[in-house]
N, C-alpha and C. Protein backbone atom coordinates (compact mmCIF):
# COMPACT_ATOMS: atom_id res chain seq x y z
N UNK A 1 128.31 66.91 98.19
CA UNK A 1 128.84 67.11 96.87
C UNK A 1 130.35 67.31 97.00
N UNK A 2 131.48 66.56 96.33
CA UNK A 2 132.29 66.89 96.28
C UNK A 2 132.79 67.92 94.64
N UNK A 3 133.85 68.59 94.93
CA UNK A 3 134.04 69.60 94.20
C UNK A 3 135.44 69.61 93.98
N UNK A 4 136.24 69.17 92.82
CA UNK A 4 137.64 69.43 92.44
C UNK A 4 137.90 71.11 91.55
N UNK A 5 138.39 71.68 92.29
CA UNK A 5 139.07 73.50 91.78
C UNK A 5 140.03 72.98 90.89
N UNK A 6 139.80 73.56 89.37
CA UNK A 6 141.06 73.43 88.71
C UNK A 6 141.44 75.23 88.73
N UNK A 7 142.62 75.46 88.43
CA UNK A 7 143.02 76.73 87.81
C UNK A 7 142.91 76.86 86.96
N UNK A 8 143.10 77.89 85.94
CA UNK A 8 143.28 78.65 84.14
C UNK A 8 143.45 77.55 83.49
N UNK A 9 144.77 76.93 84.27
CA UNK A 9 145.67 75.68 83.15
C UNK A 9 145.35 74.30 83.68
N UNK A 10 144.00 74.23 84.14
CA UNK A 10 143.65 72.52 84.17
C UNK A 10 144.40 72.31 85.42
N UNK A 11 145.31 72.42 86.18
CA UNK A 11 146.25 71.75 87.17
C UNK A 11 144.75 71.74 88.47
N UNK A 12 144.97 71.25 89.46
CA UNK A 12 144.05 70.81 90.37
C UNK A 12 144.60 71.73 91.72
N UNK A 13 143.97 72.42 92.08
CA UNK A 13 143.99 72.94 93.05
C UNK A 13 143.58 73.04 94.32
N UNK A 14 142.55 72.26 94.49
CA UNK A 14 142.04 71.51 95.53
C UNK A 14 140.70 70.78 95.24
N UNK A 15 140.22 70.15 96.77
CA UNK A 15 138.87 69.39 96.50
C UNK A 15 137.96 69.31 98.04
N UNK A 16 136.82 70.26 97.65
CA UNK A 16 136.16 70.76 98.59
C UNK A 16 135.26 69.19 98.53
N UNK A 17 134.05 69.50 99.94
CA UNK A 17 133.22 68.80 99.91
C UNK A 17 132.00 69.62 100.43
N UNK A 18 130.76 70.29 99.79
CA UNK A 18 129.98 71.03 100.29
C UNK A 18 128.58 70.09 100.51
N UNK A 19 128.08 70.79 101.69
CA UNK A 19 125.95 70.05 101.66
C UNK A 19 125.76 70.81 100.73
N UNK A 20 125.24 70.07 99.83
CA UNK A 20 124.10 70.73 99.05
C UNK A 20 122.36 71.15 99.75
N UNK A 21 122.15 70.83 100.48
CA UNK A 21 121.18 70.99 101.56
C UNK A 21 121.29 72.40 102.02
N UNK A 22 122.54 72.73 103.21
CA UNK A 22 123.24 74.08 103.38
C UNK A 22 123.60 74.98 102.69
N UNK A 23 123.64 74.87 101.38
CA UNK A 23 124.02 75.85 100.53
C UNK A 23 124.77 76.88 101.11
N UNK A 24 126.30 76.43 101.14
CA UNK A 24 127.00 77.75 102.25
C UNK A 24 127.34 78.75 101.23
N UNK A 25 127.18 79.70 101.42
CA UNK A 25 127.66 81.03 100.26
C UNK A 25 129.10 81.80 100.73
N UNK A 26 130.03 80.83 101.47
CA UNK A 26 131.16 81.00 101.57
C UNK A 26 131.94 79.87 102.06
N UNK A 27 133.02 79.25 101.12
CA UNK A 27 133.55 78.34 101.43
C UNK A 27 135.07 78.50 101.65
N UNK A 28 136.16 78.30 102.97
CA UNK A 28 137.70 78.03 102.85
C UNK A 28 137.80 77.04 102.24
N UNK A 29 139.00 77.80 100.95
CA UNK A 29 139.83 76.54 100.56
C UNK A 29 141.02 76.24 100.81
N UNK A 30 141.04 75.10 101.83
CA UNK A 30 142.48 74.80 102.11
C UNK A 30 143.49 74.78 101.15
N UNK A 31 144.65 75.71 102.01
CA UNK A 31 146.19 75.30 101.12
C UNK A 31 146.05 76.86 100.15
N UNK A 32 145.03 77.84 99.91
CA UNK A 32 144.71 78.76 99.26
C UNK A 32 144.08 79.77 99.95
N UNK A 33 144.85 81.21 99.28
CA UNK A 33 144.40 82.97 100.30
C UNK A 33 143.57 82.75 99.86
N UNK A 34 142.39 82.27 98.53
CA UNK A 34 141.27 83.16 98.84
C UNK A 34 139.76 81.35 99.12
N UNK A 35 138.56 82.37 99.06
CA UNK A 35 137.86 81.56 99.69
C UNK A 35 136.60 81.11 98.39
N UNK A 36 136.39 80.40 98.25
CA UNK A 36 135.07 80.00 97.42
C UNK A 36 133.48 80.63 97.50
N UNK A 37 133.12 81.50 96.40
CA UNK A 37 131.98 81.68 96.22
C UNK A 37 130.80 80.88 95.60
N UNK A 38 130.34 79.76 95.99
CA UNK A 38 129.21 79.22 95.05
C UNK A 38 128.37 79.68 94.92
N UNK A 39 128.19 79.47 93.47
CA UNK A 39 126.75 79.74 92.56
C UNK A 39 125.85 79.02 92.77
N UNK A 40 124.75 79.16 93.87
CA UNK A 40 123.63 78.13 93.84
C UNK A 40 122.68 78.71 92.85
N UNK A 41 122.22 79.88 92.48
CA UNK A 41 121.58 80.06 91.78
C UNK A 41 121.20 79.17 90.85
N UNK A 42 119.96 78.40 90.71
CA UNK A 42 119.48 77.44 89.24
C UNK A 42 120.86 76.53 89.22
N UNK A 43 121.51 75.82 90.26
CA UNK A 43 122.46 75.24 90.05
C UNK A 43 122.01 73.63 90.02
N UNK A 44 120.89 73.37 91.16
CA UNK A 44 120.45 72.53 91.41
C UNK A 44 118.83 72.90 91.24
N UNK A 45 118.09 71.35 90.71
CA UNK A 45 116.98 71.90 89.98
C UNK A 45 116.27 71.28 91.47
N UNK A 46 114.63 70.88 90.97
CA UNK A 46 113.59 70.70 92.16
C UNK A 46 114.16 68.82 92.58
N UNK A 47 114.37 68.03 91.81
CA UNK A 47 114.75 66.92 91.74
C UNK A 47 116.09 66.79 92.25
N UNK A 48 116.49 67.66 92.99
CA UNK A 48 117.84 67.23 93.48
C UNK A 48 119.53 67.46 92.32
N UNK A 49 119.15 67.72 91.57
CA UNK A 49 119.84 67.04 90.38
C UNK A 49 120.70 68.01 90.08
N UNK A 50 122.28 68.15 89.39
CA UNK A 50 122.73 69.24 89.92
C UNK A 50 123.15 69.68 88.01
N UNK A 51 122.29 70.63 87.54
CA UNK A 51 122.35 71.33 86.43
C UNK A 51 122.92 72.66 85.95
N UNK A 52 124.03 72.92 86.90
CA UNK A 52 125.05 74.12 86.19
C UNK A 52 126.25 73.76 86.99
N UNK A 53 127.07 74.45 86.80
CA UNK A 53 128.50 74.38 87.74
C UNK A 53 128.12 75.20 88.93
N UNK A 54 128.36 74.87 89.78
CA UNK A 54 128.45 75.40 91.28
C UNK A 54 129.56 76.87 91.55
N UNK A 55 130.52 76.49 90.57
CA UNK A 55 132.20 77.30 90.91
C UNK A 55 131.74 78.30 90.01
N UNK A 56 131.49 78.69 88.64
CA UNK A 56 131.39 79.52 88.00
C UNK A 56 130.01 79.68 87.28
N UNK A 57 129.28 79.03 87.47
CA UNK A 57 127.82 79.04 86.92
C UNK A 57 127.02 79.00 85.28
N UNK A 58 128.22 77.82 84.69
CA UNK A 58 128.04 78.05 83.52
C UNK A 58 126.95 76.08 83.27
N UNK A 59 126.05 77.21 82.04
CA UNK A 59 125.43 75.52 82.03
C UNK A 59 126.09 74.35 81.32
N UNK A 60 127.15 74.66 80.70
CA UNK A 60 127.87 73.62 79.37
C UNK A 60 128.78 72.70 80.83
N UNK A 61 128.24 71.71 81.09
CA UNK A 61 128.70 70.71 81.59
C UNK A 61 128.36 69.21 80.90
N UNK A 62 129.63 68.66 81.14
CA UNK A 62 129.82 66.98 80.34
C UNK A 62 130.15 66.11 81.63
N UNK A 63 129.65 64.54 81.11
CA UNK A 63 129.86 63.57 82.19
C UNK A 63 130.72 62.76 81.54
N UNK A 64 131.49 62.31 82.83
CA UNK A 64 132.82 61.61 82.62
C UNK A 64 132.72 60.80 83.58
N UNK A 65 133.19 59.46 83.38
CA UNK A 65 133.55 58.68 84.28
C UNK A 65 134.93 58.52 85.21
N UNK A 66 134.58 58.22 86.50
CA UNK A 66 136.08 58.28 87.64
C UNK A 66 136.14 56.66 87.39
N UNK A 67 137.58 56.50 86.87
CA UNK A 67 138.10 55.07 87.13
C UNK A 67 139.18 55.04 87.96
N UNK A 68 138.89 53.87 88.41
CA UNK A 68 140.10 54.05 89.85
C UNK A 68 141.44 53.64 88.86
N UNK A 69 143.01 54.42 89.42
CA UNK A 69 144.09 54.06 89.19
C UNK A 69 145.15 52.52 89.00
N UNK A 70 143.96 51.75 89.43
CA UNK A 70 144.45 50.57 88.94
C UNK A 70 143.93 50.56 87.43
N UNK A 71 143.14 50.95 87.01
CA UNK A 71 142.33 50.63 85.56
C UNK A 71 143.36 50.33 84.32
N UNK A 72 144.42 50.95 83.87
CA UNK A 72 145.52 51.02 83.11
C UNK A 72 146.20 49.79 83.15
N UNK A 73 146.63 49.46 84.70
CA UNK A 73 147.75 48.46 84.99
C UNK A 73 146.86 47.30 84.22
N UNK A 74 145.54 46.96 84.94
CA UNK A 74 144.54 45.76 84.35
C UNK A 74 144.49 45.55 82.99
N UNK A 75 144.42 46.52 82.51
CA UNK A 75 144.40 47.01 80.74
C UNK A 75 145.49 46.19 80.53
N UNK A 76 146.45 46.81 80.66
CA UNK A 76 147.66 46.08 80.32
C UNK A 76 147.85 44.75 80.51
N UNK A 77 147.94 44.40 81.23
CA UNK A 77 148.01 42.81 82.01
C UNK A 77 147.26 42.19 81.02
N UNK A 78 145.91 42.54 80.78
CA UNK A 78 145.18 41.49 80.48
C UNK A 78 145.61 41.38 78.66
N UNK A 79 145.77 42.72 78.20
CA UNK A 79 146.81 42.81 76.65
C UNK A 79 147.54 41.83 76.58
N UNK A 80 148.52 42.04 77.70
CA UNK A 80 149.61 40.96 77.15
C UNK A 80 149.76 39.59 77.89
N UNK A 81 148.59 39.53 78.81
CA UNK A 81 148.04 37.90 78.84
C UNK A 81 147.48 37.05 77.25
N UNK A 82 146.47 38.32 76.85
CA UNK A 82 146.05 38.28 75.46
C UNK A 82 146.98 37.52 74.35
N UNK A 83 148.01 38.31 74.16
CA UNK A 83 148.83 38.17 73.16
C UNK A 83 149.65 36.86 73.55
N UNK A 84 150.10 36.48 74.60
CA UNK A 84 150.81 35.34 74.96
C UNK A 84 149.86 33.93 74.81
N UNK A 85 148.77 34.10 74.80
CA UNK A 85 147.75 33.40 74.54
C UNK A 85 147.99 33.21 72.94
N UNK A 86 147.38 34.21 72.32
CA UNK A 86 147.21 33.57 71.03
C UNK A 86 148.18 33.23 70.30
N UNK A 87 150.10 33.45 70.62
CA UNK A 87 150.88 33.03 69.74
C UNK A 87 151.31 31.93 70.52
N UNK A 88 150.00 31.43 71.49
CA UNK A 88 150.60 29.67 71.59
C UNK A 88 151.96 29.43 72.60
N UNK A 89 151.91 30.81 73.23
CA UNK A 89 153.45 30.24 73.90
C UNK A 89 152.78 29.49 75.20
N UNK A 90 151.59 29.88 76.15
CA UNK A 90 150.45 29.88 77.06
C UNK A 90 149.76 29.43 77.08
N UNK A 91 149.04 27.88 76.03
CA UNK A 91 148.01 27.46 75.70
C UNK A 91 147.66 26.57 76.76
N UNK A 92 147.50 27.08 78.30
CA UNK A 92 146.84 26.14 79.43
C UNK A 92 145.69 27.32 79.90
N UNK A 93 145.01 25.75 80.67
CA UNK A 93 144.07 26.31 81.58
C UNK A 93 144.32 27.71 82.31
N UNK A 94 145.59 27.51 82.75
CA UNK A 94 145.77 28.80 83.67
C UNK A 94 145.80 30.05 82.85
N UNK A 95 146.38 30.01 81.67
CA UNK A 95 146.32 31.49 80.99
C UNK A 95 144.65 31.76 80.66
N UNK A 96 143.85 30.72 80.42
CA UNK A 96 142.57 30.90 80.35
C UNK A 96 141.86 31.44 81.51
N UNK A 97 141.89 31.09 82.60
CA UNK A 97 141.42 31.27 83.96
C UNK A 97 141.85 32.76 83.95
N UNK A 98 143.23 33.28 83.92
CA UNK A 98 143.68 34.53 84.19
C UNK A 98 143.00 35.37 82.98
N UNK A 99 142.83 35.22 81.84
CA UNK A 99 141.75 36.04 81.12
C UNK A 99 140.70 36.24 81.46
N UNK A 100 140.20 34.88 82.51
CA UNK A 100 138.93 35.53 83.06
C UNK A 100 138.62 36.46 84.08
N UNK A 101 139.60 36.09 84.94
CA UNK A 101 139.75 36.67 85.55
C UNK A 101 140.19 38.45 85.37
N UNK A 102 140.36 38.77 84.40
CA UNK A 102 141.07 40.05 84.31
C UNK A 102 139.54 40.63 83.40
N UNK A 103 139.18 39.66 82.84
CA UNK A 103 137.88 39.95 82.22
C UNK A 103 136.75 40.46 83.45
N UNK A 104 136.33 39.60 84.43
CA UNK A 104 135.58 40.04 85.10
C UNK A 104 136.10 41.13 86.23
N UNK A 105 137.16 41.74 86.21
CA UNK A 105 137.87 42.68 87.14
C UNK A 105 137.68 43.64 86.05
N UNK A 106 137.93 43.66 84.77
CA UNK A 106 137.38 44.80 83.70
C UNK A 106 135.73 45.12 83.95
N UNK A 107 134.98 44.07 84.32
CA UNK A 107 133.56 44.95 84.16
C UNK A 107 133.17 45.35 85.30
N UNK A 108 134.28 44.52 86.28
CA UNK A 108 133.51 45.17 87.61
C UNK A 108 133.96 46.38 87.75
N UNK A 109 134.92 47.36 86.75
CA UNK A 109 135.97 48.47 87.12
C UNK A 109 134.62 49.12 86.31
N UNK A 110 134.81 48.45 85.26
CA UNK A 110 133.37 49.39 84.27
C UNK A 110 131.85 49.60 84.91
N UNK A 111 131.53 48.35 85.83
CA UNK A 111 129.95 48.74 86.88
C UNK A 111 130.45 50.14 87.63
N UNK A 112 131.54 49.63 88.35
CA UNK A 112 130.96 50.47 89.94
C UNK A 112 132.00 51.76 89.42
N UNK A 113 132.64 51.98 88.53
CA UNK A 113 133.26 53.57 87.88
C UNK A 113 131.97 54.66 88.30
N UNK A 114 132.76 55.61 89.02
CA UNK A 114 131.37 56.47 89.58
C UNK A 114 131.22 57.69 88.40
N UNK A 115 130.15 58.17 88.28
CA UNK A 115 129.70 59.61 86.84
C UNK A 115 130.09 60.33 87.83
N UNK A 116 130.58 61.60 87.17
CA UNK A 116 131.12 62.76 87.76
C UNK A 116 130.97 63.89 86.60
N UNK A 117 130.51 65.00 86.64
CA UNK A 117 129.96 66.05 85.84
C UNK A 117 131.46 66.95 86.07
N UNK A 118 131.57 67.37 84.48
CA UNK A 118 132.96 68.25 84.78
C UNK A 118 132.39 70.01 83.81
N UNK A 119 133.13 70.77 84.12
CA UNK A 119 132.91 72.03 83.63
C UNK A 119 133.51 72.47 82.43
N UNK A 120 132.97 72.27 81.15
CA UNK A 120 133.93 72.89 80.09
C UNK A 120 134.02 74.30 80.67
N UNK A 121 133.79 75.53 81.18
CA UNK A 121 134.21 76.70 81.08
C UNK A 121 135.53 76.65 82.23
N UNK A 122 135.17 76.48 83.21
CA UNK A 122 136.47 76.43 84.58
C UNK A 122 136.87 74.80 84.77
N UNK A 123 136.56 74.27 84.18
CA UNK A 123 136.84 72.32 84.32
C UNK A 123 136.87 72.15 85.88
N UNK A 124 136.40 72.37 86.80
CA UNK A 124 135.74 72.05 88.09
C UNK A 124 134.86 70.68 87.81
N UNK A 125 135.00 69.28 88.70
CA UNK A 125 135.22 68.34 88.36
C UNK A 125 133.95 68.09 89.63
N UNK A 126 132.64 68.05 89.48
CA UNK A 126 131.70 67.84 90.36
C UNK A 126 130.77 66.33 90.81
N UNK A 127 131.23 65.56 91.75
CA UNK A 127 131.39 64.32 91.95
C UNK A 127 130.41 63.89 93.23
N UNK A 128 129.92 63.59 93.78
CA UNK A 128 128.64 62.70 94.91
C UNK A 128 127.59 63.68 94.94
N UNK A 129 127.13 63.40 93.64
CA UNK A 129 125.69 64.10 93.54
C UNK A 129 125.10 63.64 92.24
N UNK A 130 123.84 64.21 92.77
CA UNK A 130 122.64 62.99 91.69
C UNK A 130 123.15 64.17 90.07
N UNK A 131 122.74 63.34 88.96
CA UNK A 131 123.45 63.89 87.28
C UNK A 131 122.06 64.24 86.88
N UNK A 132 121.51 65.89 86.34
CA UNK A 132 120.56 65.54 85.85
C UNK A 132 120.89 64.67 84.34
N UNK A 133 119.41 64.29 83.56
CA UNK A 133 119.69 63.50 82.57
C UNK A 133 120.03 64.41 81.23
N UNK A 134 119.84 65.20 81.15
CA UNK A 134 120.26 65.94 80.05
C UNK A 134 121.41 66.51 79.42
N UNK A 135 122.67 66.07 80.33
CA UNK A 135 124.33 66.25 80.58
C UNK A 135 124.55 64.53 79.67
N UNK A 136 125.26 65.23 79.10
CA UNK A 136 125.87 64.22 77.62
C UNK A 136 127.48 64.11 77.78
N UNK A 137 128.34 63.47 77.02
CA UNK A 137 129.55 63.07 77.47
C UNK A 137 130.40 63.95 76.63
N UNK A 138 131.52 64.46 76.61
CA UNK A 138 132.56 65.53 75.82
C UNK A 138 131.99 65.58 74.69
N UNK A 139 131.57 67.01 74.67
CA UNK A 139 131.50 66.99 72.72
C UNK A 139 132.89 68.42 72.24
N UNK A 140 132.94 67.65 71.39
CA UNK A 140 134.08 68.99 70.70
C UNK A 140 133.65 70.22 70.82
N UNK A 141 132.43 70.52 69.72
CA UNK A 141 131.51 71.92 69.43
C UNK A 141 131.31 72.37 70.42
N UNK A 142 130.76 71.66 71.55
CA UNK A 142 130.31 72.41 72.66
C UNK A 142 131.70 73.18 73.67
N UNK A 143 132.60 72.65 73.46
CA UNK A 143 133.96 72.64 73.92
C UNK A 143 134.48 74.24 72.67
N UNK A 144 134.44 74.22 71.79
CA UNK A 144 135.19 75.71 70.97
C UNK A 144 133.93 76.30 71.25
N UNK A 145 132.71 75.88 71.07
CA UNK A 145 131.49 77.01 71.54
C UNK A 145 131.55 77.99 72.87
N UNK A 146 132.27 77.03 74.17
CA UNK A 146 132.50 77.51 75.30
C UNK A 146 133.85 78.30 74.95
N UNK A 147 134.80 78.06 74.26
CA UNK A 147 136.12 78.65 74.34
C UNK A 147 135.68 79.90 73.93
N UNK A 148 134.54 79.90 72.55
CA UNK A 148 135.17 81.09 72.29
C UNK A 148 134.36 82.29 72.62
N UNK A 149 133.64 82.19 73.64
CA UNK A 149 132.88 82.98 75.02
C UNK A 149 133.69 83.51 74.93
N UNK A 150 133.47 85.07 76.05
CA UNK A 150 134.10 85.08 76.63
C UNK A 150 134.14 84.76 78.47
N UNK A 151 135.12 84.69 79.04
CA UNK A 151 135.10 84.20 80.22
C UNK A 151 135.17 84.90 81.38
N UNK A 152 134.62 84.45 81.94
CA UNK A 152 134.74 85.53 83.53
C UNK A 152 134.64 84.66 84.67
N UNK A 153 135.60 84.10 85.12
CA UNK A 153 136.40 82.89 85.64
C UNK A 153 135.76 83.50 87.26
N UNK A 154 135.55 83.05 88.47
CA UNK A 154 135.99 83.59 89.61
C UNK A 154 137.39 83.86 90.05
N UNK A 155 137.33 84.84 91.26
CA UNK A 155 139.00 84.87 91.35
C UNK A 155 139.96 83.97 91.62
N UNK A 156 139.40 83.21 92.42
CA UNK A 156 140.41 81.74 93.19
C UNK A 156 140.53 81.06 91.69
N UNK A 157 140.20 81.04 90.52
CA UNK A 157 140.61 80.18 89.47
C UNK A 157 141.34 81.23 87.95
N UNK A 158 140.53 82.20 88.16
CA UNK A 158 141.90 83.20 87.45
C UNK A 158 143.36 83.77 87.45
N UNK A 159 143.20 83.57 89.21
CA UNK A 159 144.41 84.29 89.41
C UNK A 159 145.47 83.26 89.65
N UNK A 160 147.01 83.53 89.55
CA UNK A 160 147.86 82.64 90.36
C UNK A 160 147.48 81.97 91.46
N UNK A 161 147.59 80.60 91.51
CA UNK A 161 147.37 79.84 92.78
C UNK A 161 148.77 80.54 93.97
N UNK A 162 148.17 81.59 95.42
CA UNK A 162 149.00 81.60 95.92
C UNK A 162 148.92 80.82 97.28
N UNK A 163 150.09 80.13 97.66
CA UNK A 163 149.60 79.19 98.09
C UNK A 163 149.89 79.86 99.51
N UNK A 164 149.32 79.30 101.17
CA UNK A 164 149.84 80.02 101.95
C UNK A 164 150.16 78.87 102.81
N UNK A 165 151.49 79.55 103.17
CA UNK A 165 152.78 78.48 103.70
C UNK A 165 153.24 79.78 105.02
N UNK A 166 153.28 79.22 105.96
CA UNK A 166 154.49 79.73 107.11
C UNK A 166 155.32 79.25 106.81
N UNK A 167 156.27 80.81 107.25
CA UNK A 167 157.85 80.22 107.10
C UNK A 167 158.07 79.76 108.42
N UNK A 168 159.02 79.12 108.24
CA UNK A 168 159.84 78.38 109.08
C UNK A 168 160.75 79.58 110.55
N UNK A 169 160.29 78.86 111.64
CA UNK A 169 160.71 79.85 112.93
C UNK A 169 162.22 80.42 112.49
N UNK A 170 163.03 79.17 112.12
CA UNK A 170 164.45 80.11 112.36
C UNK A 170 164.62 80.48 110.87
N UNK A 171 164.12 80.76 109.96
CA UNK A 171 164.00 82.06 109.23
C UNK A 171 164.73 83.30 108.86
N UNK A 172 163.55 83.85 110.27
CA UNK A 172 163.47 85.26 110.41
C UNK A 172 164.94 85.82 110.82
N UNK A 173 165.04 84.70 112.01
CA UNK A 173 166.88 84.92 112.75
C UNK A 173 167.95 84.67 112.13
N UNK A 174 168.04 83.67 110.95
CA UNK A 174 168.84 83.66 110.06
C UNK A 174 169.53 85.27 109.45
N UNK A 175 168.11 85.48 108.72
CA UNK A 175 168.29 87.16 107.79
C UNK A 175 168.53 87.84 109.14
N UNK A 176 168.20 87.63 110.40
CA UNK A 176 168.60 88.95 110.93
C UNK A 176 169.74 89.30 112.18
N UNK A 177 170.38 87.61 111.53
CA UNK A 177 172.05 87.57 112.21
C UNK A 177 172.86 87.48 110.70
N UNK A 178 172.78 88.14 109.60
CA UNK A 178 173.60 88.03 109.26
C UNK A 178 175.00 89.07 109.29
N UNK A 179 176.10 88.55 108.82
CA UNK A 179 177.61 89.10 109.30
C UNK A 179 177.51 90.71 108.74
N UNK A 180 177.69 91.78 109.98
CA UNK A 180 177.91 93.33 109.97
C UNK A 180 178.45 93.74 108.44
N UNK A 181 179.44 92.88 108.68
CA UNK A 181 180.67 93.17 107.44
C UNK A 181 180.01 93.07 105.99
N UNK A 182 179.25 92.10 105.82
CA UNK A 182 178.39 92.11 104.82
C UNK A 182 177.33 92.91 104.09
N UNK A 183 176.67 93.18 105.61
CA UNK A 183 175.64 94.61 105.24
C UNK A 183 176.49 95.64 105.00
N UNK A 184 177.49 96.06 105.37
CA UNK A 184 178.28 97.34 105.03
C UNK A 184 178.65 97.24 103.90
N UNK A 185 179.40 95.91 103.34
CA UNK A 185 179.71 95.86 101.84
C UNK A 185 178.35 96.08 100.68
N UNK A 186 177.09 95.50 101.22
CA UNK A 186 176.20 95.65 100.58
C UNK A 186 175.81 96.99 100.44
N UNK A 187 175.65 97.66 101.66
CA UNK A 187 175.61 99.23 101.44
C UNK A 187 176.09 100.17 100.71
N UNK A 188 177.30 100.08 100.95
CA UNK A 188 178.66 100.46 100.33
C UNK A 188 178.20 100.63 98.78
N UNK A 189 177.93 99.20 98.21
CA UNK A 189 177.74 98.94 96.87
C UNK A 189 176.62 99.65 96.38
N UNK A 190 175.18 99.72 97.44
CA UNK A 190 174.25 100.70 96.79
C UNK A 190 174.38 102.08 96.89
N UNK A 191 175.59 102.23 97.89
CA UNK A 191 175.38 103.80 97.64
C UNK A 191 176.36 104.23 96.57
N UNK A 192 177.38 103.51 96.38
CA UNK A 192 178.28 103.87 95.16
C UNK A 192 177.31 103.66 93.38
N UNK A 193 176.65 103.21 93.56
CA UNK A 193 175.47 102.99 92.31
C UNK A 193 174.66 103.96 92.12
N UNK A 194 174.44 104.75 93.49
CA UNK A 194 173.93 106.09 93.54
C UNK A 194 174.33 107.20 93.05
């Protein structure tokens, strides 16, 4: 199962990949201090099928489709192949051929687009795993129904994303060659404030 962490504000914070088999009840998330608690509880039913959120354990989940990042550019292209077509500036074979072509690159984007179950309460974005059938696609209601819960987020998605970074070796030696004369003026200044 893969697993996209959003934070509070939707931004993406990482993307785990757990067995659902293993059910680990502690997961590192790279790039982040703290660590992932999943909810297996009733998460996954007898059929494999995965019927609550894993990250926060709420049942209001919607299915969405992943289209790959070319999808837009194609859109486009084939628009304004479209339009050059019908005002006659394009009226050959080849602008025909290239409609088809952009035509059958549209359904093959629309077949193999993979379902991916997302979380209205924490929007955790849950992706290579079987959908049960009873997960329906964005509804509004269900969306202010969840808002106006209240929420009890886990910590890795409530709190500030802090991220953990080493500093850099020469650093430390920087701050701790800096010029005598300076720290004394700095001193100077806090104790006269005193």
């Amino acid at each position: 199962m893969r697993i996209e962490l959003r934070d509070s504000s939707r931004r993406r914070l990482a993307r785990l990949e757990l067995d659902e088999s293993a059910r680990p009840a502690r997961v590192p998330v790279p790039g982040l201090a703290h660590d992932l608690f999943p909810r297996w509880e009733g998460a996954i039913d007898d059929a494999g099928s995965l019927r609550r959120c894993v990250v926060c354990g709420c049942d209001h989940l919607y299915t969405r489709r992943n289209f790959p990042q070319v999808t837009p550019f194609i859109a486009v292209l084939a628009f304004s192949v479209a339009v050059v077509a019908i005002l006659g500036y394009a009226a050959s074979p080849l602008t025909t051929a290239a409609l088809i072509v952009l035509l059958v690159a549209d359904l093959m984007i629309l077949r193999f687009s993979k379902r991916q179950l997302a979380c209205y309460r924490c929007g955790a974005i849950h992706g290579s795993t079987r959908i049960a059938r009873f997960h329906r696609v964005w509804d509004r209601a269900v969306a202010e129904k969840v808002a106006a819960e209240p929420m009890e987020l886990p910590a890795i998605l409530s709190q500030p994303a802090v991220q953990v970074e080493t500093a850099p070796a020469g650093a430390a030696t920087v701050e701790a060659q800096e010029d005598p004369g300076v720290q004394q003026a700095s001193r100077a200044q806090k104790d006269s404030k005193e």
